[in-house]
Protein backbone atom coordinates (compact mmCIF):
# COMPACT_ATOMS: atom_id res chain seq x y z
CA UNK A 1 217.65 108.11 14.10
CA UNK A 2 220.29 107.43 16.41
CA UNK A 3 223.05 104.22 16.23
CA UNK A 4 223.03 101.36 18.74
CA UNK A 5 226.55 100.30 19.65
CA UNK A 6 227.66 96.87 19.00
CA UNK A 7 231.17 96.31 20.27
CA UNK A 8 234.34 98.81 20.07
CA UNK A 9 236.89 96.77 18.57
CA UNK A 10 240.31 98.09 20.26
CA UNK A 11 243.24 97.13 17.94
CA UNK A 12 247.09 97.31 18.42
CA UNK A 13 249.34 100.06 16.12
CA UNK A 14 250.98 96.84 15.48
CA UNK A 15 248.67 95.88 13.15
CA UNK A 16 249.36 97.17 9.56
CA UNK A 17 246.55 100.21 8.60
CA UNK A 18 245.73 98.04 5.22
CA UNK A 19 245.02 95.21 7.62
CA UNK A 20 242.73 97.25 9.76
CA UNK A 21 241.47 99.13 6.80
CA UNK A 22 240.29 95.14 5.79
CA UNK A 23 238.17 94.88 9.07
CA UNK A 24 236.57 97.68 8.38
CA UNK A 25 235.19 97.36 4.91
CA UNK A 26 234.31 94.00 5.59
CA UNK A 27 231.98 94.84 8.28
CA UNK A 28 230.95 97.60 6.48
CA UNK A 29 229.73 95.18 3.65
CA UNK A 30 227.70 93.47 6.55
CA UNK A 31 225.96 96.77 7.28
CA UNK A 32 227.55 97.17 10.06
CA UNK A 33 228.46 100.85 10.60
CA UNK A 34 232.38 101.60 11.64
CA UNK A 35 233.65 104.82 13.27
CA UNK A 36 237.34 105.14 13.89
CA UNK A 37 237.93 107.15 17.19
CA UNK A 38 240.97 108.29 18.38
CA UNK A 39 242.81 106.01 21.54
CA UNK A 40 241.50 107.17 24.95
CA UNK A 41 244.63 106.30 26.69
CA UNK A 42 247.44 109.23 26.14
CA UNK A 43 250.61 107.68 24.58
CA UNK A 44 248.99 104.86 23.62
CA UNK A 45 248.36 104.41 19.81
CA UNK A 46 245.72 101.70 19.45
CA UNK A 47 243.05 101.79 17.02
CA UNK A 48 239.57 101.58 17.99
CA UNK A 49 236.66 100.74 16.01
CA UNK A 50 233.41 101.33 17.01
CA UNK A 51 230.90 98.75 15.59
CA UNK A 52 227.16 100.69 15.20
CA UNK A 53 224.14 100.20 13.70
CA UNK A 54 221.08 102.31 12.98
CA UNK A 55 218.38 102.35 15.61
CA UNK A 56 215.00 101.75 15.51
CA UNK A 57 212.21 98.48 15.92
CA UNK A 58 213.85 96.61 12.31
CA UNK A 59 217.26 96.70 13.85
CA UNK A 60 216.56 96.04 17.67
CA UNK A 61 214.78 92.87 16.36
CA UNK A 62 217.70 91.99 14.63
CA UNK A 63 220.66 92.90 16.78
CA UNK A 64 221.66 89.18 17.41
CA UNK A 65 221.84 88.85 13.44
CA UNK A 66 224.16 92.02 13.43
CA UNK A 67 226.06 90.65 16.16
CA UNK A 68 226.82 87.15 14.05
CA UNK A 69 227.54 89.27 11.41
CA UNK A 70 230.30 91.68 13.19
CA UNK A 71 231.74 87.64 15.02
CA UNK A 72 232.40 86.32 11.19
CA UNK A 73 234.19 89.51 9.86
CA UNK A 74 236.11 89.19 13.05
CA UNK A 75 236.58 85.65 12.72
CA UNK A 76 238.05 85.67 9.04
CA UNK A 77 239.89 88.82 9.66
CA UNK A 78 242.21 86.73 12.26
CA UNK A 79 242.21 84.01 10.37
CA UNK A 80 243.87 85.82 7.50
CA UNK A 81 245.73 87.83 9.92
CA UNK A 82 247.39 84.28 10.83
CA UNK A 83 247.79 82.86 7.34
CA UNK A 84 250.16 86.06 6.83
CA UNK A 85 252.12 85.27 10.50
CA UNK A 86 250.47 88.53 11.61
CA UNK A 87 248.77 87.56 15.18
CA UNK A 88 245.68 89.44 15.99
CA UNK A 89 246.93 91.85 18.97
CA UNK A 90 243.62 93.77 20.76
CA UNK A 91 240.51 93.22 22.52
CA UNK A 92 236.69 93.89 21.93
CA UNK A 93 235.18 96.08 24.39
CA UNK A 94 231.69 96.52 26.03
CA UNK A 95 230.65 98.65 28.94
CA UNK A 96 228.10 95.68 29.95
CA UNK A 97 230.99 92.60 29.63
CA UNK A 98 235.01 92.03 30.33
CA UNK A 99 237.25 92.63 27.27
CA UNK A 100 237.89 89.75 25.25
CA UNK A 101 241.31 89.41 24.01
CA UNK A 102 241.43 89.16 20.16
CA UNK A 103 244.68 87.03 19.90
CA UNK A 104 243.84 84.17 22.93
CA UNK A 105 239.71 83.62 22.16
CA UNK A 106 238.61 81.31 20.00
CA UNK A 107 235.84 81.67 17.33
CA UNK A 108 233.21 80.17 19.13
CA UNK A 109 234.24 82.26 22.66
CA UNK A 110 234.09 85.42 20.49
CA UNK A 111 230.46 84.56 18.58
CA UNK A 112 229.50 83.88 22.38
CA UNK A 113 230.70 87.07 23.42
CA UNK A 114 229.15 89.53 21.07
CA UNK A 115 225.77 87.60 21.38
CA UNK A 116 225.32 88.93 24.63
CA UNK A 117 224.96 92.07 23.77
């Protein structure tokens, strides 16, 4: 079976690797599969994520259930993110939308977001 993509989640150096490290194992507890990829820009030392899940007719029927799922873990991860003075620096990414920027969107622009996918 091959993986649908969901979002890639780009995120900043900035960010402390236990923080990241968090994002991932929550949405991996979600079922949500994560692959780390190296940056795509040279010099630039951004983390990406890359938000799958396994194909086939049980998970296209529920891809807007997976999507709600990847919004929360996003949505708590900045939340604790703030509640330590760390803001949320990096984007989601989708060949079919604009970037959304992690630190400036709200909760509700970012469940939006992902549920057009």
């Amino acid at each position: 079976m091959s993986e649908i993509p969901l979002v890639s989640i780009v995120i900043s150096s900035q960010i402390p690797l236990d923080e990241i490290e968090s994002l991932e194992t929550s949405l991996s507890l979600s079922s949500i599969k994560v692959q780390k990829l190296p940056s795509r820009v040279l010099g630039v030392d951004d983390i990406v994520l890359v938000a799958t899940v396994i194909s086939g007719v049980a998970a296209t029927a529920q891809l807007m259930d997976y999507s709600i799922k990847v919004a929360k873990s996003i949505n708590n991860w900045r939340r604790k993110l703030r509640e330590k003075g760390i803001e949320p620096k990096g984007k989601l990414e989708h060949p079919k939308c604009p970037f959304l920027d992690l630190n400036t969107a709200t909760d509700e622009e970012i469940e939006a977001w992902l549920s057009q996918k």
